[in-house]
Protein backbone atom coordinates (compact mmCIF):
# COMPACT_ATOMS: atom_id res chain seq x y z
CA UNK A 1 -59.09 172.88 39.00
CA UNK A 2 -62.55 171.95 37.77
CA UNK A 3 -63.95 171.92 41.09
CA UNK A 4 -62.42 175.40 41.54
CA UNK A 5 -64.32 177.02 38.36
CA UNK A 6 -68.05 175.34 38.97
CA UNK A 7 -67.63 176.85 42.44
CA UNK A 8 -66.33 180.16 41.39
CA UNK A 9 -68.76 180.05 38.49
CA UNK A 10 -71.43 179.29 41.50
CA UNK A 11 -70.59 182.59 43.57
CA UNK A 12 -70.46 184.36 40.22
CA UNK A 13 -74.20 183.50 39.63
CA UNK A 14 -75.22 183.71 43.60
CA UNK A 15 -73.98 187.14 43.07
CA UNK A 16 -75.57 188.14 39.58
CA UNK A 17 -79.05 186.81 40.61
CA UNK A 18 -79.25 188.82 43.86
CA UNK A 19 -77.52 192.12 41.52
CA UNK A 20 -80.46 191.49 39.63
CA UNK A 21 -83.55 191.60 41.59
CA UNK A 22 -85.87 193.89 41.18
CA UNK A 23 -86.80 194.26 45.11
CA UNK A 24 -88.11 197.62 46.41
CA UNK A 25 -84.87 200.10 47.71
CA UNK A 26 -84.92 200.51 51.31
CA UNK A 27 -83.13 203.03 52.53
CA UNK A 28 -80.46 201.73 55.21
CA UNK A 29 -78.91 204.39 57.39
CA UNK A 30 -74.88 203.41 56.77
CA UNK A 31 -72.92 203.69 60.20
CA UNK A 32 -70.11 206.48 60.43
CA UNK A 33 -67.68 203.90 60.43
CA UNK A 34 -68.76 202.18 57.19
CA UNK A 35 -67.96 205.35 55.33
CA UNK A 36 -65.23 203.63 53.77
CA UNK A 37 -63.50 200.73 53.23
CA UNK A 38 -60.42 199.73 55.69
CA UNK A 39 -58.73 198.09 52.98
CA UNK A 40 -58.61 199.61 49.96
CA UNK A 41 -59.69 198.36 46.57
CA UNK A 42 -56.27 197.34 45.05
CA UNK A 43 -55.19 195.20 47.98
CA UNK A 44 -58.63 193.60 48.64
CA UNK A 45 -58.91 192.28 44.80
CA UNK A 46 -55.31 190.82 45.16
CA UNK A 47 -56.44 189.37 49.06
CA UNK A 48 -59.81 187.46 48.01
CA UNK A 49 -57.43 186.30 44.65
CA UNK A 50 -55.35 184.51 46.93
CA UNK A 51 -57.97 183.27 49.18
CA UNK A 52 -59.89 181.95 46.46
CA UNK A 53 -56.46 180.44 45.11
CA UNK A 54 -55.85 178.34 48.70
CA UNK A 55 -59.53 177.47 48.82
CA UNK A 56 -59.15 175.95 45.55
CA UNK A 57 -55.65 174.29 46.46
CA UNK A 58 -57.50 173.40 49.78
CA UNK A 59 -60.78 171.65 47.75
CA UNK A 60 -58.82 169.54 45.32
CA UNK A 61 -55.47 168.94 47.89
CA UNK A 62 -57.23 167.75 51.00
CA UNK A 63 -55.21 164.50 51.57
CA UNK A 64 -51.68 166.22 50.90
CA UNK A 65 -52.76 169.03 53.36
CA UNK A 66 -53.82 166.63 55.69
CA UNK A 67 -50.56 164.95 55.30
CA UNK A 68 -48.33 168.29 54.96
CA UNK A 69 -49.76 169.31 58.39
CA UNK A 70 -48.71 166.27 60.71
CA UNK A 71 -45.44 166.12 58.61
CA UNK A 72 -45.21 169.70 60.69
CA UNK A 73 -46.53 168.56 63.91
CA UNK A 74 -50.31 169.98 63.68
CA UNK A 75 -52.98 167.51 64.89
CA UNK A 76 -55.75 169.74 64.17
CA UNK A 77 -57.11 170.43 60.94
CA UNK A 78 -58.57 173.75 61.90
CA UNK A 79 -55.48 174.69 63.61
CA UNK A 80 -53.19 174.73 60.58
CA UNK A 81 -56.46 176.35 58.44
CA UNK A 82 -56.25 179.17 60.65
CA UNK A 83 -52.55 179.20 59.91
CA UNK A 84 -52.42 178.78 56.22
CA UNK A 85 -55.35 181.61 55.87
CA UNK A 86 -53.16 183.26 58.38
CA UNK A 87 -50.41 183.13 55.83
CA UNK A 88 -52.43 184.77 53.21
CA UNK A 89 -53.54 187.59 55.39
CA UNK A 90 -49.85 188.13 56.46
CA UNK A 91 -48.73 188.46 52.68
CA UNK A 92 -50.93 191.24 51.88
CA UNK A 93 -50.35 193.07 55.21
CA UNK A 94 -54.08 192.63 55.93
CA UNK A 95 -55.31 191.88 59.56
CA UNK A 96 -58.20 189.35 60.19
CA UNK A 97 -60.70 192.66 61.70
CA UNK A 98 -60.15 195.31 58.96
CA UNK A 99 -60.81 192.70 56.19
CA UNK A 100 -64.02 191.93 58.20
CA UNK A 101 -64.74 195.57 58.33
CA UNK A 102 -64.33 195.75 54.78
CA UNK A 103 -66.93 192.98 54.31
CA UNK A 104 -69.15 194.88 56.00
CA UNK A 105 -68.55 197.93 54.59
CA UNK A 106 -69.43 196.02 50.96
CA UNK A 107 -72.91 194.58 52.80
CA UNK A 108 -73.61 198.42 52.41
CA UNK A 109 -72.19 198.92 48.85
CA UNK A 110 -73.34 196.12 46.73
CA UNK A 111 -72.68 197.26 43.62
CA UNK A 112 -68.84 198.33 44.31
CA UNK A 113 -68.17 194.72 45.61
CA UNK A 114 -70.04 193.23 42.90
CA UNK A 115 -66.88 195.47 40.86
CA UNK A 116 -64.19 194.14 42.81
CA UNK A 117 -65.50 190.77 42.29
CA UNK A 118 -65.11 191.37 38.31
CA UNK A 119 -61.60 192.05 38.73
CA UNK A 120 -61.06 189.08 41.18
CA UNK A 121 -62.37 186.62 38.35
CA UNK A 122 -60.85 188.67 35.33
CA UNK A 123 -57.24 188.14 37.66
CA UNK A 124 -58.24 184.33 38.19
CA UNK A 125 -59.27 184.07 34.71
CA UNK A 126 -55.47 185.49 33.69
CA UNK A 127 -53.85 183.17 36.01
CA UNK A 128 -55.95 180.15 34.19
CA UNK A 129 -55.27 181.28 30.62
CA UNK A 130 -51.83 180.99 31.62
CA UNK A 131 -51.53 178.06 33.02
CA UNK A 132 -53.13 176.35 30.23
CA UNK A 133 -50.68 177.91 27.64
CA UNK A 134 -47.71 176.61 29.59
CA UNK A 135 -49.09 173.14 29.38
């Protein structure tokens, strides 16, 4: 879980710094298509919760994932990756190109995802604060 935090805590400050420079605005011509967002706001803060949930499972569960995979007949390590990201994806009703397309809609509005992120950590933050009161 500690791993989890410092590297949350890392994409946190990766984020803030580049927030915070104070580099000239260039005006970037935003494609038709990047108008919007394919996914919208609500479902994309519960999607990168989750993936930032099995990323953290993943980091500190290697060797039982590992294990969990050939008890299931996968040889490949990226194979069942694919699958258990696949998993995530599938929960929310998200596909694999619109939550690209999202991404990239969010190159071109900084600020909003730098929003969304807030509310990703504020959720993760939750889940932790409850976690450690049911210890």
């Amino acid at each position: 879980m500690r791993k989890f935090t410092v590297r949350l805590f890392g994409v946190l400050i990766f984020f803030a710094f580049f927030s915070s420079c104070n580099a000239p605005t260039v005006r970037i011509d935003v494609p038709e298509d990047m108008k919007k967002p394919y996914i919208n706001e609500d479902t994309l803060v519960a999607l990168l919760v989750d993936i930032h949930l099995a990323d953290g499972y993943l980091a500190s569960n290697q060797q039982d994932f590992a294990n969990n995979l050939k008890k299931i007949g996968i040889t490949k390590k990226e194979e069942g990756l694919k699958d258990f990201y696949a998993s995530v994806f599938k929960k929310h009703g998200v596909k694999n190109p619109d939550f690209y397309k999202t991404l990239e809609f969010y190159s071109f509005h900084q600020d909003e995802l730098l929003k969304i992120y807030e509310r990703v950590l504020d959720s993760l933050n939750m889940k932790m604060d409850k976690i450690r009161v049911s210890r």
